[in-house]
Protein backbone atom coordinates (compact mmCIF):
# COMPACT_ATOMS: atom_id res chain seq x y z
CA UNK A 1 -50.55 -33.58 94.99
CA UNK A 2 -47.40 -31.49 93.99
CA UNK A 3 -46.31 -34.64 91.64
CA UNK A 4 -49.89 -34.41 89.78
CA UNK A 5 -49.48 -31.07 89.28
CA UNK A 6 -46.34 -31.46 87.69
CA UNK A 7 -46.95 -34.28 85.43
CA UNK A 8 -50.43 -32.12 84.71
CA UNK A 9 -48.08 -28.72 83.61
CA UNK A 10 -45.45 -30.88 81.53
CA UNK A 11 -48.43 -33.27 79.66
CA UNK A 12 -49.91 -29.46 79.05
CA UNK A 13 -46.39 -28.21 77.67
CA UNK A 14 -46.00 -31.14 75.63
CA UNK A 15 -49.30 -30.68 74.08
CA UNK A 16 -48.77 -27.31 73.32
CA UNK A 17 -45.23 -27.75 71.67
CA UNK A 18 -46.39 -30.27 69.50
CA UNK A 19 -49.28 -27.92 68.65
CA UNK A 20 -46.62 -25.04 67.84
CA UNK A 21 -44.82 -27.74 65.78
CA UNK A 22 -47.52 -27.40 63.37
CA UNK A 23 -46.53 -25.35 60.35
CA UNK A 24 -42.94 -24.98 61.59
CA UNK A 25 -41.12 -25.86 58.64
CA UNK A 26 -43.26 -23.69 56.38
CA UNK A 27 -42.93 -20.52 58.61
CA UNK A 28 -38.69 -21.00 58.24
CA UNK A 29 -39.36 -21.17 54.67
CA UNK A 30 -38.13 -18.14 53.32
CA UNK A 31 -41.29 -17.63 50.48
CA UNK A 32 -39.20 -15.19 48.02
CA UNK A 33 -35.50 -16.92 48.49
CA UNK A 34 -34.65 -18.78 45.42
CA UNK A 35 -34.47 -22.28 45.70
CA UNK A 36 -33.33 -23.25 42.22
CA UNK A 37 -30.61 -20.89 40.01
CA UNK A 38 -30.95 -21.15 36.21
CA UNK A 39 -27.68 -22.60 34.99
CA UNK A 40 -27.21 -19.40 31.94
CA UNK A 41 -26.24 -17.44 35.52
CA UNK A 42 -23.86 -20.31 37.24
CA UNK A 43 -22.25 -20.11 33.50
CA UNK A 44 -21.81 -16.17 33.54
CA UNK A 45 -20.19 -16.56 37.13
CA UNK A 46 -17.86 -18.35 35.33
CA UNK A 47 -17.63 -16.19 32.53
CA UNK A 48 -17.09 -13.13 34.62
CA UNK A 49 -14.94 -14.63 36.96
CA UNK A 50 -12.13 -15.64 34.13
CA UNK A 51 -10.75 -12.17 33.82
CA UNK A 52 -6.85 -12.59 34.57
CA UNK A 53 -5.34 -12.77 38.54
CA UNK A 54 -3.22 -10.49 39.54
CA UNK A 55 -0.34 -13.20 40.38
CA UNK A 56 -0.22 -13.13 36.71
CA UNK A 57 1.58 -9.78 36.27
CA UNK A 58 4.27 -11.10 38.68
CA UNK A 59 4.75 -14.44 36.96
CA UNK A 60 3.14 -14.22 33.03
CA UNK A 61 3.49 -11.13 32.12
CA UNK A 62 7.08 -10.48 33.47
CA UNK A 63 8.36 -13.90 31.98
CA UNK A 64 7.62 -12.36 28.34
CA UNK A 65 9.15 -8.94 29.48
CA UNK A 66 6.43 -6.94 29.29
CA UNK A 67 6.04 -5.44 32.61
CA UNK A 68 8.82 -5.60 35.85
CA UNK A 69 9.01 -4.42 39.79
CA UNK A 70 12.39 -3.86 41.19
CA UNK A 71 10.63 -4.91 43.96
CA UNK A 72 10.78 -8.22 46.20
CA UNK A 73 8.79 -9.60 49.09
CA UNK A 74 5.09 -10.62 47.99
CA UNK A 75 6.08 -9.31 44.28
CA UNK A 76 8.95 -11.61 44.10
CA UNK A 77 8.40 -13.54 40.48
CA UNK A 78 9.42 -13.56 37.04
CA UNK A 79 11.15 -10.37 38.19
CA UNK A 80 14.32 -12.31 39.89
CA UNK A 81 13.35 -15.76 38.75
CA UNK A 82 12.21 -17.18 41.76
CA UNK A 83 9.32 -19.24 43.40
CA UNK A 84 6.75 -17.14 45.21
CA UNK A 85 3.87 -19.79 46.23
CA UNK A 86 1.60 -16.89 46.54
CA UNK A 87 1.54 -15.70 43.33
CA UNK A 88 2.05 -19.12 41.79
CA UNK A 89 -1.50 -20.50 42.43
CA UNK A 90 -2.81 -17.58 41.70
CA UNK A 91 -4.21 -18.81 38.13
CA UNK A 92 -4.76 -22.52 40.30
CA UNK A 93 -6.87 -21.28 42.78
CA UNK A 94 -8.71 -18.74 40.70
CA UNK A 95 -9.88 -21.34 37.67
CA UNK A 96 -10.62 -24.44 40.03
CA UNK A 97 -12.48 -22.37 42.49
CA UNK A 98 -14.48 -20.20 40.17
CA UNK A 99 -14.27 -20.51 36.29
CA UNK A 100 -14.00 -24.81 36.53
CA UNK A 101 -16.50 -25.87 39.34
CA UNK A 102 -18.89 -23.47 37.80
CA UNK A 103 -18.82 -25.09 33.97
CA UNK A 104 -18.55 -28.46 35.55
CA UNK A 105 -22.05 -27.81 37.21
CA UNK A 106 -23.53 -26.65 34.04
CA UNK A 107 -22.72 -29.36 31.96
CA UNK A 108 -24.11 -31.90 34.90
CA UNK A 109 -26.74 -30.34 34.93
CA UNK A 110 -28.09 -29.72 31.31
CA UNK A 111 -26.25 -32.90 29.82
CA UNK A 112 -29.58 -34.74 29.38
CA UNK A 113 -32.06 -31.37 29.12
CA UNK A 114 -32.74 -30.94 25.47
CA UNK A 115 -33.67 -27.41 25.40
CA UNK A 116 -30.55 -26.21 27.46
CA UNK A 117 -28.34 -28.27 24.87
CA UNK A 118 -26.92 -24.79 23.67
CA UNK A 119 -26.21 -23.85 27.11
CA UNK A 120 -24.66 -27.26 27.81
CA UNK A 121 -22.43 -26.53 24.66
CA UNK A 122 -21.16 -22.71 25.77
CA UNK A 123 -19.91 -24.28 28.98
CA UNK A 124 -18.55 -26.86 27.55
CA UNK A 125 -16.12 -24.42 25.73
CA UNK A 126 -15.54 -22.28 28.05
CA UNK A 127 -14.26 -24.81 30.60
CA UNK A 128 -12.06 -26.15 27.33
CA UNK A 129 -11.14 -22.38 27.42
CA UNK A 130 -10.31 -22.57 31.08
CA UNK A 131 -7.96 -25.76 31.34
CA UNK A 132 -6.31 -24.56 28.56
CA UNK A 133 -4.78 -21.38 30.65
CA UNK A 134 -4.73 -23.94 33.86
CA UNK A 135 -2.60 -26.80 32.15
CA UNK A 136 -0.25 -24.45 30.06
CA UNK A 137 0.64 -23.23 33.45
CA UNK A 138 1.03 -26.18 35.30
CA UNK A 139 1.12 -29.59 33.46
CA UNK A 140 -0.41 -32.08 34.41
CA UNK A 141 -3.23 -30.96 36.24
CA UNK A 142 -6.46 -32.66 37.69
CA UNK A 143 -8.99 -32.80 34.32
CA UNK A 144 -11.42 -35.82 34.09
CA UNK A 145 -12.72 -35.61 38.07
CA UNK A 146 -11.86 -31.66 38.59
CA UNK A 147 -15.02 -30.02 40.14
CA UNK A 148 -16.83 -32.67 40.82
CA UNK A 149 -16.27 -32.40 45.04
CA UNK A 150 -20.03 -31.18 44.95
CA UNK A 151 -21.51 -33.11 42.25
CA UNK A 152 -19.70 -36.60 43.03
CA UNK A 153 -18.27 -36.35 46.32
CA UNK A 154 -14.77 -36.39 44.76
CA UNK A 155 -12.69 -34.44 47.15
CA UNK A 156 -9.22 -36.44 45.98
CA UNK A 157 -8.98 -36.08 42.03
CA UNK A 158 -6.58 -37.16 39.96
CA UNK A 159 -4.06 -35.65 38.20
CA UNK A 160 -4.00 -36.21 34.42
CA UNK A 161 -1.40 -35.91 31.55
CA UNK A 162 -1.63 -32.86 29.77
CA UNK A 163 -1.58 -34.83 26.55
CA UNK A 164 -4.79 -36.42 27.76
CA UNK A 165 -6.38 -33.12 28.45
CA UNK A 166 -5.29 -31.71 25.38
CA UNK A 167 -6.72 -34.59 23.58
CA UNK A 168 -10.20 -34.09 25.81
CA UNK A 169 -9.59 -30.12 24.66
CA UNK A 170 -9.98 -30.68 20.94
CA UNK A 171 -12.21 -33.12 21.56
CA UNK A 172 -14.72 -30.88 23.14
CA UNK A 173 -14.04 -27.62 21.65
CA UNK A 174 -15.02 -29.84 18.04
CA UNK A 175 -18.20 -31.78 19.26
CA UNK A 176 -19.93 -28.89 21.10
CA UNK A 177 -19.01 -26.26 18.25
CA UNK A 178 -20.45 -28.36 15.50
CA UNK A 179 -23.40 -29.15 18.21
CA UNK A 180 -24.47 -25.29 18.97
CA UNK A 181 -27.75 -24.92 16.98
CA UNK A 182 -29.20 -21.55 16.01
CA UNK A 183 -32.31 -23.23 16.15
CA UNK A 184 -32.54 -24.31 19.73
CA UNK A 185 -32.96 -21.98 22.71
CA UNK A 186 -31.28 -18.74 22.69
CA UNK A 187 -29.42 -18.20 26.02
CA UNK A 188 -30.04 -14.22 26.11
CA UNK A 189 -28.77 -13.85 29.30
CA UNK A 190 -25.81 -15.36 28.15
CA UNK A 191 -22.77 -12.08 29.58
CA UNK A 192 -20.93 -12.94 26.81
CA UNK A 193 -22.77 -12.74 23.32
CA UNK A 194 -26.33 -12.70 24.45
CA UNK A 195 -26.64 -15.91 23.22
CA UNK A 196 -25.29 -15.28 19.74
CA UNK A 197 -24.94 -18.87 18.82
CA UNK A 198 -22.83 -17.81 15.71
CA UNK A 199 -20.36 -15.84 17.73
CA UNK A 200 -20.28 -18.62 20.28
CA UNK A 201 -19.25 -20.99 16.98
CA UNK A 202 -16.78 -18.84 16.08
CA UNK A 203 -15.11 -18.59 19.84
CA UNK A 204 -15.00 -22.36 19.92
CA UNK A 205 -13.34 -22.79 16.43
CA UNK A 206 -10.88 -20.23 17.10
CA UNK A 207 -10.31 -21.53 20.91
CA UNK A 208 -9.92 -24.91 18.57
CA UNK A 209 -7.26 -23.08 16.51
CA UNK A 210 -5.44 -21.89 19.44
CA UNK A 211 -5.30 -25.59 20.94
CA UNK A 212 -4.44 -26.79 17.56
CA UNK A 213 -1.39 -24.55 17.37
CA UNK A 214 -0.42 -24.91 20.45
CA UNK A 215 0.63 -28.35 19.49
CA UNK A 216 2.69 -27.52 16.40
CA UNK A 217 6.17 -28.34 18.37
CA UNK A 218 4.91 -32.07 20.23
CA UNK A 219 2.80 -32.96 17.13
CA UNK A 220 2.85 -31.50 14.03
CA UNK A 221 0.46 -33.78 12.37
CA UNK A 222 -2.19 -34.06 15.44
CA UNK A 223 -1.98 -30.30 15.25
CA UNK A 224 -2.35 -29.64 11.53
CA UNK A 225 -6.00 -31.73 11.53
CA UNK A 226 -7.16 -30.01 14.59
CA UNK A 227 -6.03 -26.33 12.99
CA UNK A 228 -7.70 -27.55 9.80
CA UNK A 229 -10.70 -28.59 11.37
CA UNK A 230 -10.86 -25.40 13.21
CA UNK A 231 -10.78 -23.23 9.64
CA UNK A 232 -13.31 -25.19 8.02
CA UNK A 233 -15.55 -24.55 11.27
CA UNK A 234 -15.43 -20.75 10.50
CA UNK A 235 -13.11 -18.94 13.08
CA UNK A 236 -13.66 -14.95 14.41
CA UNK A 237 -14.47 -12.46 11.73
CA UNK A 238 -14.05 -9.04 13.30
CA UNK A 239 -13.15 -7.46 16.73
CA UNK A 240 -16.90 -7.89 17.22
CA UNK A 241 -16.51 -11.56 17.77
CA UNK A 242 -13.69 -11.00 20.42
CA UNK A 243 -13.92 -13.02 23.89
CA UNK A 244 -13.86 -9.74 26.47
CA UNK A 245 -14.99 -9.35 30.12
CA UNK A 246 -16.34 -5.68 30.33
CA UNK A 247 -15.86 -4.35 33.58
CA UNK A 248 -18.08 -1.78 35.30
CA UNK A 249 -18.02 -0.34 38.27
CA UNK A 250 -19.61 -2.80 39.97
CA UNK A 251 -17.46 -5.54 38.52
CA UNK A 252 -13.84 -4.11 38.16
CA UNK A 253 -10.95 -4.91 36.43
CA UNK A 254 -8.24 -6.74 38.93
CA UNK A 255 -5.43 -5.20 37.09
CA UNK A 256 -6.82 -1.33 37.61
CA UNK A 257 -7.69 -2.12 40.75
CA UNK A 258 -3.95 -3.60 41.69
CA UNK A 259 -2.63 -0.86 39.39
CA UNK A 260 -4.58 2.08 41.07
CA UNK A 261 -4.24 1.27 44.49
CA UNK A 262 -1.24 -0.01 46.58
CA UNK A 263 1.07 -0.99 43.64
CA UNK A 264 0.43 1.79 41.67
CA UNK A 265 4.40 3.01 41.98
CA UNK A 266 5.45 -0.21 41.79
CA UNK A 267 5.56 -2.17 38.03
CA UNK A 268 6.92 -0.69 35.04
CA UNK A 269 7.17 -1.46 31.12
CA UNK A 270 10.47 -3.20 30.30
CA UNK A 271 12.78 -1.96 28.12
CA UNK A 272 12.75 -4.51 26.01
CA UNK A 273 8.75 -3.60 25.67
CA UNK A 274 9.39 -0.69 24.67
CA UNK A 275 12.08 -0.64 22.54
CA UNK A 276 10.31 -3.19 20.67
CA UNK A 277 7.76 -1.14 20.22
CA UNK A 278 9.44 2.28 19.60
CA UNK A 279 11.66 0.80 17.28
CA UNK A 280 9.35 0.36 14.53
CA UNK A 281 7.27 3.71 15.25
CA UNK A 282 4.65 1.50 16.60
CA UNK A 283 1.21 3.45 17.58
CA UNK A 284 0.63 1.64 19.97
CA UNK A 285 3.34 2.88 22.35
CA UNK A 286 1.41 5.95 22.58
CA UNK A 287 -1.50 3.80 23.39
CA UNK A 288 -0.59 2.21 26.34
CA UNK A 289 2.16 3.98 28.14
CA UNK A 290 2.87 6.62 30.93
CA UNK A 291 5.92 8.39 32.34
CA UNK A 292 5.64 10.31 35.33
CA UNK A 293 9.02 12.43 34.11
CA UNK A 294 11.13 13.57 37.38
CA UNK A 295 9.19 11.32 39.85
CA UNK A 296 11.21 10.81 43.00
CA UNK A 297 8.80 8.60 44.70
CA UNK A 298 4.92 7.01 44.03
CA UNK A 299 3.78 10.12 45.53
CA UNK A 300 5.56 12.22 42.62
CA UNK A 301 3.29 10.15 39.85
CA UNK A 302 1.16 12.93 39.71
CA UNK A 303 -0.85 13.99 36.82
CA UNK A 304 0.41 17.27 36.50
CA UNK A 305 4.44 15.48 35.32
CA UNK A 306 2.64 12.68 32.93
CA UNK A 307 3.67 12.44 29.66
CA UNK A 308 2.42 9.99 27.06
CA UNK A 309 4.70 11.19 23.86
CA UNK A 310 6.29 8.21 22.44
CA UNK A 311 9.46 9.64 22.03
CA UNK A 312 9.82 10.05 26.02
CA UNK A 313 9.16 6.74 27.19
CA UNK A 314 11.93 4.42 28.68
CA UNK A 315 11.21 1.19 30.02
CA UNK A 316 12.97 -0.29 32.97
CA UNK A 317 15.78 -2.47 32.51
CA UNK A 318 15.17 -6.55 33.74
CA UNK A 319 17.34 -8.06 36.06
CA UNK A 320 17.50 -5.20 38.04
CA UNK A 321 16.18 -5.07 42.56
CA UNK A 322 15.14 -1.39 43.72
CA UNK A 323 18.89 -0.53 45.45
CA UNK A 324 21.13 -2.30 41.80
CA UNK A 325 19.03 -0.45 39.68
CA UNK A 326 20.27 3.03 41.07
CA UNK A 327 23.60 2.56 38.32
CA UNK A 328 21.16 2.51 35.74
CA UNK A 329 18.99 5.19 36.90
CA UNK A 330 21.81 7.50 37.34
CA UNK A 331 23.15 6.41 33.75
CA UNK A 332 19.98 7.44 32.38
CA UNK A 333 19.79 10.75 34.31
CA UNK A 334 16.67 9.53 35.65
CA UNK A 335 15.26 11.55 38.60
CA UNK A 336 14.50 7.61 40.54
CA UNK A 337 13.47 4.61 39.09
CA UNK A 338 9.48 6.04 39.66
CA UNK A 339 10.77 7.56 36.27
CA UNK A 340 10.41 5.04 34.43
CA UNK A 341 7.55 4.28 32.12
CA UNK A 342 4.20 2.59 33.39
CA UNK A 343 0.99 1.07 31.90
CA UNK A 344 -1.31 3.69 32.21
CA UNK A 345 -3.36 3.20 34.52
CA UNK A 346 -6.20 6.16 33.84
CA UNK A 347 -6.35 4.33 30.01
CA UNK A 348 -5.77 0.65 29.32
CA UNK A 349 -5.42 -0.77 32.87
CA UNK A 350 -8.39 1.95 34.76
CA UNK A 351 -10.70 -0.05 36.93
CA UNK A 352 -13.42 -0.61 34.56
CA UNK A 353 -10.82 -1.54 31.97
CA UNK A 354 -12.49 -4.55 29.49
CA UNK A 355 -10.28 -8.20 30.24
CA UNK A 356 -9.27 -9.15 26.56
CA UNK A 357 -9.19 -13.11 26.69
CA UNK A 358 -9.57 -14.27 22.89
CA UNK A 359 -8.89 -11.97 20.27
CA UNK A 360 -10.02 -12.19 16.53
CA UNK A 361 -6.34 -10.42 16.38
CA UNK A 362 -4.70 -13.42 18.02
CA UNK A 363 -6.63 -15.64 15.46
CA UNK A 364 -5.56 -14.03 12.28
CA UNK A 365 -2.00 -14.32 13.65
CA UNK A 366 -2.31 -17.32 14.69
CA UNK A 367 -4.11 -18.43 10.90
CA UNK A 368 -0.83 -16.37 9.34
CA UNK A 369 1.17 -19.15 10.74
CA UNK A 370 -0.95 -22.42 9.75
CA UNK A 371 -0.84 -20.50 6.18
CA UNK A 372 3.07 -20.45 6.00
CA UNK A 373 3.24 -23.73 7.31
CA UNK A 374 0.88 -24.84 4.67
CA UNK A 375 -2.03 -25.85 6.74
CA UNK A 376 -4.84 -23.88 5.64
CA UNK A 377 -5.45 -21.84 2.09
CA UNK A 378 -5.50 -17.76 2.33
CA UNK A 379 -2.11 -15.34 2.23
CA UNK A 380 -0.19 -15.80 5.35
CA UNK A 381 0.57 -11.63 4.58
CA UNK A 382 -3.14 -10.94 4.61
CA UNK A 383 -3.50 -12.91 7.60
CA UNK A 384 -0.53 -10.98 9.56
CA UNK A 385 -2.03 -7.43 8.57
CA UNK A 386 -5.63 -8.08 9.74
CA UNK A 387 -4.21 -9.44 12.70
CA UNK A 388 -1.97 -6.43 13.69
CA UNK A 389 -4.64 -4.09 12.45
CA UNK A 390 -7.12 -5.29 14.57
CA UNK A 391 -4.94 -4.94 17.96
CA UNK A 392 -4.60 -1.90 16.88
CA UNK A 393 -7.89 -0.72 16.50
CA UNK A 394 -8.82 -2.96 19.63
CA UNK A 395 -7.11 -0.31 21.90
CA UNK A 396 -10.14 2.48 20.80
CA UNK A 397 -12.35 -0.11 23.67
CA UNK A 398 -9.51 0.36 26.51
CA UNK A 399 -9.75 4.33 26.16
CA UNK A 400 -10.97 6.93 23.59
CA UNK A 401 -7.94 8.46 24.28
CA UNK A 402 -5.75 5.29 23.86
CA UNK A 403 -7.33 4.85 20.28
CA UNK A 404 -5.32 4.68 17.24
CA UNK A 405 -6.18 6.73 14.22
CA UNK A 406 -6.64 4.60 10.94
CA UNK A 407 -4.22 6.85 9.01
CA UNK A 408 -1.71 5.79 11.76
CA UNK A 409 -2.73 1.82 11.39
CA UNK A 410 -2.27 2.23 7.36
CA UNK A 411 0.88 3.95 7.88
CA UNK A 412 2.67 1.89 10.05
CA UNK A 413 1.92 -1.62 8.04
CA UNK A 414 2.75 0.29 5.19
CA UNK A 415 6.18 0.95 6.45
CA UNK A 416 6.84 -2.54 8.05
CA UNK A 417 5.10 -5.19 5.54
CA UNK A 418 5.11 -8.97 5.72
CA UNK A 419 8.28 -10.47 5.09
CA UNK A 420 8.16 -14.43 4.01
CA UNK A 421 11.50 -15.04 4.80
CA UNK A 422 11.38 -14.32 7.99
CA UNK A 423 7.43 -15.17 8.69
CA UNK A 424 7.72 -17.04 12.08
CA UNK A 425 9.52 -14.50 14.16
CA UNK A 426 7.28 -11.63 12.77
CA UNK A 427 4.18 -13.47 13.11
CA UNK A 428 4.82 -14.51 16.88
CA UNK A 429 6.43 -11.30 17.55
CA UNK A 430 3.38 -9.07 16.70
CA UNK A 431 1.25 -12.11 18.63
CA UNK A 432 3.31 -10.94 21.74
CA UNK A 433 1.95 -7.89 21.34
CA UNK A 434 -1.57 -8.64 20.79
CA UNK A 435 -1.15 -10.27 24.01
CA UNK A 436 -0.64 -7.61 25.91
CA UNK A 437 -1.97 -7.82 28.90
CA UNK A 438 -3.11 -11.94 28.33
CA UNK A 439 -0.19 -12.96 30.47
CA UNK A 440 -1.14 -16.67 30.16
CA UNK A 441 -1.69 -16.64 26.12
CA UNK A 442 1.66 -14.46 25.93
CA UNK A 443 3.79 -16.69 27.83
CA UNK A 444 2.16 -19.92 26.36
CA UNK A 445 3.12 -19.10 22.96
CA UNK A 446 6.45 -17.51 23.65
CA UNK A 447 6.96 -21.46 25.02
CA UNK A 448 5.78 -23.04 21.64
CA UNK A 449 6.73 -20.56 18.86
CA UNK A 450 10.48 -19.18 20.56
CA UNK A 451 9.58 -15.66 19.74
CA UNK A 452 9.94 -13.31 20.22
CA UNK A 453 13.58 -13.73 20.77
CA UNK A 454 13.83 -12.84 24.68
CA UNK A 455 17.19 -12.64 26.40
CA UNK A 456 17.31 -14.26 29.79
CA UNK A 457 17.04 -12.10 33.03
CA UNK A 458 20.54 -11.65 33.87
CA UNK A 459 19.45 -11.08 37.77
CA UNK A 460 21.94 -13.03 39.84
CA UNK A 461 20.27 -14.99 41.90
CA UNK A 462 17.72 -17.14 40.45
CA UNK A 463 16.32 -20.50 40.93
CA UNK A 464 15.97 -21.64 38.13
CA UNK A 465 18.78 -23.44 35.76
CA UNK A 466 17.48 -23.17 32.07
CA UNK A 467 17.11 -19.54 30.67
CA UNK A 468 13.37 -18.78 31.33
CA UNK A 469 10.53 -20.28 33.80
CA UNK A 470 9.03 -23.05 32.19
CA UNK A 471 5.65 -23.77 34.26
CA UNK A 472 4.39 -22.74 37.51
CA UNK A 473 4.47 -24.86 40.76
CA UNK A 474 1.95 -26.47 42.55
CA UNK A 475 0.15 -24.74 45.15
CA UNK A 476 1.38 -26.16 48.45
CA UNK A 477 -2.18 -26.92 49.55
CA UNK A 478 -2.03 -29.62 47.18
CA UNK A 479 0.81 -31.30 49.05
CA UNK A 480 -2.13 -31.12 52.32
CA UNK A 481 -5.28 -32.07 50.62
CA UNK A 482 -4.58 -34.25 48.11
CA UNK A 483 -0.59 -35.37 48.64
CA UNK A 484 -1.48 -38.90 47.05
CA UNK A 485 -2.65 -37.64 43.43
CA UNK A 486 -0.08 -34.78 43.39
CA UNK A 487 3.12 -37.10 43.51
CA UNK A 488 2.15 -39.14 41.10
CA UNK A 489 2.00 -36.32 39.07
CA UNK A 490 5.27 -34.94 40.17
CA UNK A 491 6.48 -38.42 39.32
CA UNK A 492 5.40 -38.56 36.02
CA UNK A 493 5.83 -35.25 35.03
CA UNK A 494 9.19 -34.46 36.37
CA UNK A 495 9.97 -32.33 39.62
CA UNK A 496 7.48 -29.37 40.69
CA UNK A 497 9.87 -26.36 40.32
CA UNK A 498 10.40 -23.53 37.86
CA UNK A 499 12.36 -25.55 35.12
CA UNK A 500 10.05 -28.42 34.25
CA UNK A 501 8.64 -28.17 30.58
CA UNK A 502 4.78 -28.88 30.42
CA UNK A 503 4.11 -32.08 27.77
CA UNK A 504 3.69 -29.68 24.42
CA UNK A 505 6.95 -27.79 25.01
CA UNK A 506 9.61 -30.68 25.01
């Protein structure tokens, strides 16, 4: 009797399980979750996501001289000429992770949908925009099967020679300019232009100028067509036209918020910087600098001792750790070395601070140079003045109180005009400064061009032979997740340290 009543109560369970069963997948159905994203938002994840690491401050920025910590430990860099793994991926993991797997996915997925062919085109630049910072840094870098783990299952890709990805670069940045088509659907949600196909056009040519220059030393020819090509596409017009991340609140600058919180105290304009600037009564000193006069510590940065008068401003010396530096200090009658000059950091570098990443400044310097080599029409001197006008005038987005009068602009090209004979060190030299704050574009160029002309940090113990860092090394997860691909590269490029010169700067 018991055994009936058992197989009775569990025939009676099953039957009422399976009658619970019904309608069980639609009532874990979340009815208002999203089960699709359109790909305009995967593309301004990328977009958004682009503005400049951190690590770059440590490794970029310092390289050129434009900013410097005494400091070691996790801010070890450019600053003693050393390897810091940390701060060396940081442009590796930030592109692949966010900018590259995101523009990857876009293109998949609106290669073969008509109407999203203008949306298939942006991201199609703007990853060309991406391996362009990610291969100037490295090398040889994974290209052809990068951020495709997702889409193909491709968890292992291959490295590829930077003079195959540049080649893919110009490539791209040519078909899916000419392809963009004001007639087709406009991507208003688009974070960039709001779809402006025409300013789109114009970022692609001038990202093709950039690429195209950026050749000039490995091959002239190659890079004449491509710089050519890129002129007769119709490059930026105005500042209007400029490639910018505009922070907000919600979505803040990584420099102001490094710069405002726990290494506020702790990076300072070089010397060199400055006197660079300061020796031709540059405007734009007063723009972008800070000294916290008789600061004895981070805690003595205090707004009441800030001054931001040119003519007090003295940038720290390179070469230099926080106990050897006290000579110089003391030479200098400096309080400590917090008395040095700073980016300031309630201006130019605040948290909502825009992310400058092409510039119609860098593109009129950069067509000053094609014109003195003789590779597209126009006066290399009209060129150079737009160019260093429109940096200047750039700086009234940082700040209104980091904006630069126009009387002030005239005045200073007025006293310091074009001069032919010695165009190439001029022209690169004011492109250093346009690139303020665009570690990877500063440091990339100061490769190619030699200028401006940079003497090497004399700290003594470096690791690195030559007289500057060359490219960054590989992130040592590489060497774990995908050891195979990575020597090969290492073979082919030459060994993964500080010294190795990336394919366009032999």
């Amino acid at each position: 009797m018991k055994k009936i009543f058992i197989y009775t109560f569990l025939s009676f369970a099953m039957l009422s399980m399976s009658s619970c069963d019904k309608g069980f997948d639609e009532l874990n159905v979340n009815p208002i979750a999203a089960t699709t994203v359109d790909r305009i938002f995967i593309l301004n994840n990328a977009i958004v996501s682009s503005s400049f690491p951190t690590t770059t401050i440590n490794y970029d920025i310092g390289i050129v001289q434009q900013m410097v910590t005494p400091n070691s430990g996790v801010l070890t860099g450019a600053n003693f000429n050393q390897i810091n793994n940390s701060n060396a991926e940081g442009i590796w993991v930030n592109y692949y992770r966010n900018v590259i797997r995101n523009t990857v996915d876009v293109i998949e997925n609106t290669k073969n949908v008509p109407t999203r062919a203008n949306l298939n085109n942006m991201a199609r630049i703007w990853k060309a925009f991406a391996f362009i910072i990610v291969t100037d840094a490295y090398g040889d870098v994974p290209y052809f099967e990068a951020g495709k783990g997702f889409l193909e299952n491709n968890t292992f890709p291959k490295y590829d020679l930077q003079e195959a990805i540049y080649t893919d670069i110009i490539k791209e940045l040519t078909e899916a300019s000419a392809a963009l088509n004001a007639s087709g659907t406009v991507e208003s949600s688009d974070v960039m232009y709001a779809g402006n196909i025409a300013k789109w056009k114009r970022l692609g040519y001038s990202l093709l100028l950039r690429a195209g220059m950026r050749l000039s030393k490995v091959n002239p020819q190659r890079a004449q067509q491509a710089v050519q090509a890129a002129f007769q596409g119709g490059v930026m017009q105005s500042n209007d036209d400029n490639a910018v991340i505009r922070h907000t609140a919600n979505y803040t600058y990584p420099f102001g918020n490094l710069l405002n919180a726990t290494e506020a105290a702790n990076y300072y304009m070089t010397d060199v910087f400055v006197n660079a600037l300061r020796s031709t009564n540059d405007p734009r000193l007063g723009a972008i600098a800070v000294r916290y006069v008789g600061a004895t510590s981070g805690a003595g940065q205090t707004a009441a001792v800030a001054n931001r008068n040119p003519e007090v401003q003295i940038g720290m010396p390179i070469g230099y750790d926080n106990v050897s530096i006290t000579p110089i200090v003391n030479s200098l009658r400096l309080a400590s070395f917090y008395d040095f000059s700073q980016v300031d950091r309630t201006r130019i570098v605040k948290p909502i601070a825009p992310c400058f990443l092409v510039t119609y400044a860098q593109t009129q310097l950069l067509l000053a140079e094609a014109a003195q080599r003789g590779w597209v029409t126009g006066n290399p001197a009209t060129y150079y003045a737009n160019g260093v006008r429109a940096h200047m005038q750039q700086f009234a987005e940082y700040d209104a109180a980091s904006a630069i009068p126009t009387a002030a602009i005239d005045a200073w090209l007025a006293a310091n005009p074009f001069n032919p004979a010695n165009a190439l060190q001029q022209i690169n030299t004011q492109y250093w400064i346009a690139s303020f704050l665009n570690g990877p574009e500063a440091w990339a160029n100061f490769r190619r061009s030699g200028f401006p002309a940079l003497r090497k940090n004399p700290y003594p113990s470096q690791q690195i032979q030559g007289n500057f860092i060359n490219r960054m090394v590989y992130p040592i997860s590489e060497n774990a997740v995908n050891q195979a691909n990575l020597r090969a590269a290492i073979q082919r490029q030459g060994a993964d340290n500080l010294d190795t010169k990336v394919w366009w700067d032999k």
